[in-house]
C-alpha atoms as a PDB file:
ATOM      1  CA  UNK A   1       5.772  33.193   8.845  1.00  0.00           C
ATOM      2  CA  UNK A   2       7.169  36.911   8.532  1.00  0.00           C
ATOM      3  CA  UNK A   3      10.884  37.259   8.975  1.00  0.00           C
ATOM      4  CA  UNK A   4      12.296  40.447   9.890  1.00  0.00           C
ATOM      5  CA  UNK A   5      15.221  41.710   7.467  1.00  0.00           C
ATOM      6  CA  UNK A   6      17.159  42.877  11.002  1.00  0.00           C
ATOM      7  CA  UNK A   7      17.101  40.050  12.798  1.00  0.00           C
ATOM      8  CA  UNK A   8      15.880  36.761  10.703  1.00  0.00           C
ATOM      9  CA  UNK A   9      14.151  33.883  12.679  1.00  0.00           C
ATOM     10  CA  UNK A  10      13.789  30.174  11.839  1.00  0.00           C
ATOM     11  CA  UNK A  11      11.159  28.343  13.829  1.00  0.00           C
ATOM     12  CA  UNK A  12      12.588  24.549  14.483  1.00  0.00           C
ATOM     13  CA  UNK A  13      11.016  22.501  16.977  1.00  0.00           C
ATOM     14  CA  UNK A  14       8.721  25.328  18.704  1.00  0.00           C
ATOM     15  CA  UNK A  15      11.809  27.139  19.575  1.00  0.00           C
ATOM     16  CA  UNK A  16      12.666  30.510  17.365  1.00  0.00           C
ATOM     17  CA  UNK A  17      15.977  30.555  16.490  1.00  0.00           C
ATOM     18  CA  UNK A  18      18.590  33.640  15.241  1.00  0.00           C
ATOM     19  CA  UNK A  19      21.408  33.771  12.715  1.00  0.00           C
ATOM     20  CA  UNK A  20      23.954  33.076  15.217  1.00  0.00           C
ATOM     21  CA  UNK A  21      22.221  29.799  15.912  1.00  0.00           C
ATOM     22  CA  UNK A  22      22.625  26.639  13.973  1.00  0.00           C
ATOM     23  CA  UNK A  23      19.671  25.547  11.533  1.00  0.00           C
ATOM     24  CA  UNK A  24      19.074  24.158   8.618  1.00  0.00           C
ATOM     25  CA  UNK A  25      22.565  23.945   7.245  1.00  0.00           C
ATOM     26  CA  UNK A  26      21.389  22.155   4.200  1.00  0.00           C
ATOM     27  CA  UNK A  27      23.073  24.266   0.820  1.00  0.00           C
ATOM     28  CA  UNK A  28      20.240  22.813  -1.187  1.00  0.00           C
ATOM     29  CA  UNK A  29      17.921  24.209   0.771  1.00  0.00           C
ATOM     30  CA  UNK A  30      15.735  27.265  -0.265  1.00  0.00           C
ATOM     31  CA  UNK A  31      15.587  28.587   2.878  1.00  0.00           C
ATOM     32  CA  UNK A  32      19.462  29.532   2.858  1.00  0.00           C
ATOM     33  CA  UNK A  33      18.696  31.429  -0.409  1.00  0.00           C
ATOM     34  CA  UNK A  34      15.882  33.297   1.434  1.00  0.00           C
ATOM     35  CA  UNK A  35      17.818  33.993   4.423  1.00  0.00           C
ATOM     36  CA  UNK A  36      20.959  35.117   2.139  1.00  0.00           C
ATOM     37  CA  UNK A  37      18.173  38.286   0.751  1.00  0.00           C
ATOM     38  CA  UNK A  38      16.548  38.985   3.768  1.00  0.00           C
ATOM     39  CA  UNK A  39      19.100  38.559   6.661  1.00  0.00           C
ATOM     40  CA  UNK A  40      21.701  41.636   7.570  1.00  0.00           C
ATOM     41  CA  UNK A  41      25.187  41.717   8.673  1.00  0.00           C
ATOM     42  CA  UNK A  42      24.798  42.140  12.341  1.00  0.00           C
ATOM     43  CA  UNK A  43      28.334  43.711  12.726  1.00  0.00           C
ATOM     44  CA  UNK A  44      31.498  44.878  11.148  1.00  0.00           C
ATOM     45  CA  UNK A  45      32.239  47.067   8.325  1.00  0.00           C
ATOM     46  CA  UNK A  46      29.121  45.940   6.579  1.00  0.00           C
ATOM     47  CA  UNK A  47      26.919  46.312   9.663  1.00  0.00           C
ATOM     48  CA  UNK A  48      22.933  46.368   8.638  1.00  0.00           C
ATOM     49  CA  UNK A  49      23.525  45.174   4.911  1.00  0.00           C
ATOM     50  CA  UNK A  50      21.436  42.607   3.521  1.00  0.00           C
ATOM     51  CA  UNK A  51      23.962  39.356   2.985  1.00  0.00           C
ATOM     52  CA  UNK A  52      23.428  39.235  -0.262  1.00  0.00           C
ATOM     53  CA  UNK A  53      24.614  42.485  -0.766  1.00  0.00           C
ATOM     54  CA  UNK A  54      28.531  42.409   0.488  1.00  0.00           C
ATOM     55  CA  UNK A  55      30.881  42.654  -2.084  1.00  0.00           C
ATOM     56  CA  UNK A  56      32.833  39.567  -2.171  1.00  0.00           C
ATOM     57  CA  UNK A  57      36.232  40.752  -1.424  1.00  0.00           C
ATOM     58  CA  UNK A  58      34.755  41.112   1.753  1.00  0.00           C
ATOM     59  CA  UNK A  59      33.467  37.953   2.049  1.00  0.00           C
ATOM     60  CA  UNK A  60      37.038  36.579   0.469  1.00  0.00           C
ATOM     61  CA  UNK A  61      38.358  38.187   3.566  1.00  0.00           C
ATOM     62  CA  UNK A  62      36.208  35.896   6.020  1.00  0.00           C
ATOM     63  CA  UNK A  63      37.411  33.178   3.561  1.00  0.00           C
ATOM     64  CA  UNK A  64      40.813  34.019   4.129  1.00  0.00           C
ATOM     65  CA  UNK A  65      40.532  34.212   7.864  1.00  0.00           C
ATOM     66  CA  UNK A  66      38.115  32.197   8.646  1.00  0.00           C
ATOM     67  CA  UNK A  67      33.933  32.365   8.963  1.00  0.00           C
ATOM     68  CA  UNK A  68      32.046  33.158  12.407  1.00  0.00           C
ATOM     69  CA  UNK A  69      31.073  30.226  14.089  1.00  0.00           C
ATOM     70  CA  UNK A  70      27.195  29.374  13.902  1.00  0.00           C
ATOM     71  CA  UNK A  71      24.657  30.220  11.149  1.00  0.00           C
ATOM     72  CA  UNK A  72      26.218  33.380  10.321  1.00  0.00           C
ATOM     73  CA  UNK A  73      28.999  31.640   9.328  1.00  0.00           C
ATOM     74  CA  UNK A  74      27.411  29.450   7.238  1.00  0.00           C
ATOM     75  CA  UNK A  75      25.533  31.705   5.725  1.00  0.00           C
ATOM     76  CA  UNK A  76      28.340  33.958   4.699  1.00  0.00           C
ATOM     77  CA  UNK A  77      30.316  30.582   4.023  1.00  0.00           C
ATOM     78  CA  UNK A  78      27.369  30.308   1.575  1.00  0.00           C
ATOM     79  CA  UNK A  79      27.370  33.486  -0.106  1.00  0.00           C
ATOM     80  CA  UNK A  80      30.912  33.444  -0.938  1.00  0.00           C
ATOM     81  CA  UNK A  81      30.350  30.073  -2.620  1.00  0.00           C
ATOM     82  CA  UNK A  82      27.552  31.519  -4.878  1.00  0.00           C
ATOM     83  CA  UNK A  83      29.446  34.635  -5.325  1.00  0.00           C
ATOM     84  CA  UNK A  84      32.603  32.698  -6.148  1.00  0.00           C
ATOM     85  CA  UNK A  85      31.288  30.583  -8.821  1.00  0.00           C
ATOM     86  CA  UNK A  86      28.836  33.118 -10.814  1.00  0.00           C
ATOM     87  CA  UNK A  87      25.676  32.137  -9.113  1.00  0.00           C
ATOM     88  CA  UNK A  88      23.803  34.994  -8.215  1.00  0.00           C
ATOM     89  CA  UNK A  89      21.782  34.355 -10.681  1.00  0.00           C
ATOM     90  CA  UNK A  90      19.804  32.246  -8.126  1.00  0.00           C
ATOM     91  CA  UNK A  91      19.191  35.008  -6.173  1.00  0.00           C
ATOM     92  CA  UNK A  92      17.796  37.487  -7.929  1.00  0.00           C
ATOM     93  CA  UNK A  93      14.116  35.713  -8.255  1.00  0.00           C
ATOM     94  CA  UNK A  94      13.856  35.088  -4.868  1.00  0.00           C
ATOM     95  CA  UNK A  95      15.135  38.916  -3.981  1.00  0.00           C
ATOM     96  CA  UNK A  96      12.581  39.746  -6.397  1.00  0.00           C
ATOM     97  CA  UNK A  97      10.094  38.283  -5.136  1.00  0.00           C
ATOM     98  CA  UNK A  98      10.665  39.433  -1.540  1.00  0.00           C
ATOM     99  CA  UNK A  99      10.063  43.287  -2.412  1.00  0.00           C
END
């Protein structure tokens, strides 16, 4: 299935879901790493960048603070994790790949 980079979809159950939605919250999963290079921030400072894109003080911020609520949260909860501990290394195949 496509995915469009403004406005990613996950199919579960027959029903297409968004990023504010909950999914497959599953770290291990390789969908999350797909969805962290195709998905864009949907608001904010950052509005229209790919995920994997914001600079981690930014998503050190929303550590701070405190995620969004839903997939979006995750997600970003996600990225800072990978950013955090050097490994965005794993996403440069898949980013790769995807152009």
């Amino acid at each position: 299935a496509t995915r469009s980079c403004g406005n990613p979809k996950q199919r579960r159950n027959g029903k297409t879901m968004g990023i504010d939605e909950p999914g497959d919250n599953n770290i291990s999963s390789p969908l999350i790493l797909e969805e962290l290079v195709t998905a864009r921030m949907p608001y904010g400072k950052y509005k229209g960048r790919i995920l994997c894109d914001l600079p981690e003080p930014y998503l050190a911020w929303f550590h701070q603070k405190s995620f969004p609520a839903g997939r979006l949260g995750f997600l970003l909860s996600s990225l800072y994790e990978i950013k955090h501990n050097g490994l965005e290394y794993l996403l440069k195949p898949i980013r790769k790949n995807r152009r």
